[in-house]
Protein backbone atom coordinates (compact mmCIF):
# COMPACT_ATOMS: atom_id res chain seq x y z
CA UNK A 1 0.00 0.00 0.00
CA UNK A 2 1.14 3.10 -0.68
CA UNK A 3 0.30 6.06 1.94
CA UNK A 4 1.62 10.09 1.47
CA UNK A 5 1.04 12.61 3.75
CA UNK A 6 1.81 16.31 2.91
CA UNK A 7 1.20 19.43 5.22
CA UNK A 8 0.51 23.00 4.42
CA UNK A 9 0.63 26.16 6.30
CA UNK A 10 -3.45 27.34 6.63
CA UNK A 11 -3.70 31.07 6.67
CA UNK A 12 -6.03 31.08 9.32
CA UNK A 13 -4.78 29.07 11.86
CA UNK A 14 -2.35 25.72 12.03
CA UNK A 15 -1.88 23.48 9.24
CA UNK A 16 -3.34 21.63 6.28
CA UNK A 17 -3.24 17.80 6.14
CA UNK A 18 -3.35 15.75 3.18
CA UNK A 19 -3.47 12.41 3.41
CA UNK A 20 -3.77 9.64 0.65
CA UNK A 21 -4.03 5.70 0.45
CA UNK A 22 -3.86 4.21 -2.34
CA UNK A 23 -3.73 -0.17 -3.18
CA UNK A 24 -1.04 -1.04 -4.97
CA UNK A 25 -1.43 -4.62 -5.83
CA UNK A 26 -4.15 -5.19 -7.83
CA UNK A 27 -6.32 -6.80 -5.94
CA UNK A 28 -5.29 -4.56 -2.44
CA UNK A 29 -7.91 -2.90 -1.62
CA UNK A 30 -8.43 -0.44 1.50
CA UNK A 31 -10.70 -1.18 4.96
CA UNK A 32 -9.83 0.53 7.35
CA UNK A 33 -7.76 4.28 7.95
CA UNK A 34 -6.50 5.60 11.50
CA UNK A 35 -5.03 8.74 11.71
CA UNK A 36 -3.42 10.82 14.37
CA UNK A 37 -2.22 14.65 14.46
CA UNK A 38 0.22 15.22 17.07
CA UNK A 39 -1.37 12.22 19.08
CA UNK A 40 -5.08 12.96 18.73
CA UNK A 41 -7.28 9.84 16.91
CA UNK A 42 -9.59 11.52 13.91
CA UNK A 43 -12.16 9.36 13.58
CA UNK A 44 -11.74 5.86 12.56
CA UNK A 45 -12.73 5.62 8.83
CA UNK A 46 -14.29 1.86 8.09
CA UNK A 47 -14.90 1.18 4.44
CA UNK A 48 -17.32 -1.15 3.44
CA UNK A 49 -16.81 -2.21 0.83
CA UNK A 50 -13.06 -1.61 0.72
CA UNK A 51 -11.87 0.78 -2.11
CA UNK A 52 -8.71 1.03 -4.11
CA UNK A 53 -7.84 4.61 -2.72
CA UNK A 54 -8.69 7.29 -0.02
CA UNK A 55 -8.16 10.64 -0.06
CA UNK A 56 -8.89 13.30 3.01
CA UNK A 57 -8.34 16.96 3.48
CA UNK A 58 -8.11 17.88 7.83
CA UNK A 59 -8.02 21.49 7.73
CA UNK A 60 -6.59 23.51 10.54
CA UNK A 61 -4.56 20.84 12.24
CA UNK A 62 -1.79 21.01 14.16
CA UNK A 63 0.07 24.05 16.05
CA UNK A 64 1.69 27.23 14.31
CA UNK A 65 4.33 27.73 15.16
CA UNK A 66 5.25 24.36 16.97
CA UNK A 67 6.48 20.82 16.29
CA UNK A 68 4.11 19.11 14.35
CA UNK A 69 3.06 15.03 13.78
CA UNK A 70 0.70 12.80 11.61
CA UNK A 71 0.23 8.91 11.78
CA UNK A 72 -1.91 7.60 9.44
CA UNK A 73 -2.22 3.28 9.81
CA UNK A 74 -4.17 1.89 6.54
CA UNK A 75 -5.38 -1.63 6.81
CA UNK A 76 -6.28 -4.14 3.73
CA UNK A 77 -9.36 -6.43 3.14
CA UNK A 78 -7.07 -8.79 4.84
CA UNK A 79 -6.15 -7.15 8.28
CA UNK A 80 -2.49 -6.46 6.66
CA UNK A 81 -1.48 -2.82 8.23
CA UNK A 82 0.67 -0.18 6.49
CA UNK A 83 1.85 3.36 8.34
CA UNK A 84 3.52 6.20 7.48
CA UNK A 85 5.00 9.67 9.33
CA UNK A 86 5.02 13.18 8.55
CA UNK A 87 6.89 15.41 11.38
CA UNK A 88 7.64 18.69 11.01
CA UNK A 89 8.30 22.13 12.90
């Protein structure tokens, strides 16, 4: 599975997160996303049926100025977890 996670500054307040899943294998498909900003659960996102890809947009995240960090854990239609890590100040 392939996961990205990119950050932008929000001119409002904190930070914009973009997060994507996407199945690489062609028959990996997506059931389950978990993701954390600087230790806080979003809520758990349960797909039924699983999809090949996920996107989401979390808009004013995070702390400006301040140390900054998202977790996003992706799970297959077979249990099979993948994470990734974006940190930043």
């Amino acid at each position: 599975m392939n996961i990205t996670i990119n950050h932008t500054k929000n001119p409002a307040v904190g930070w914009n997160v973009d997060v994507t899943a996407l199945g690489e294998a062609a028959s990996e498909k997506i059931s389950q996303v978990i993701v954390k900003i600087n230790g806080f659960p979003e809520p758990t996102e349960t797909l039924n049926p699983p999809v090949k890809s996920w996107h989401k947009l979390y808009t004013q995240k995070g702390q400006y100025p301040g140390d900054n960090k998202v977790e996003l854990t992706a799970s297959d239609q077979d249990g099979n977890q993948t994470s990734a890590t974006d940190a930043w100040e």
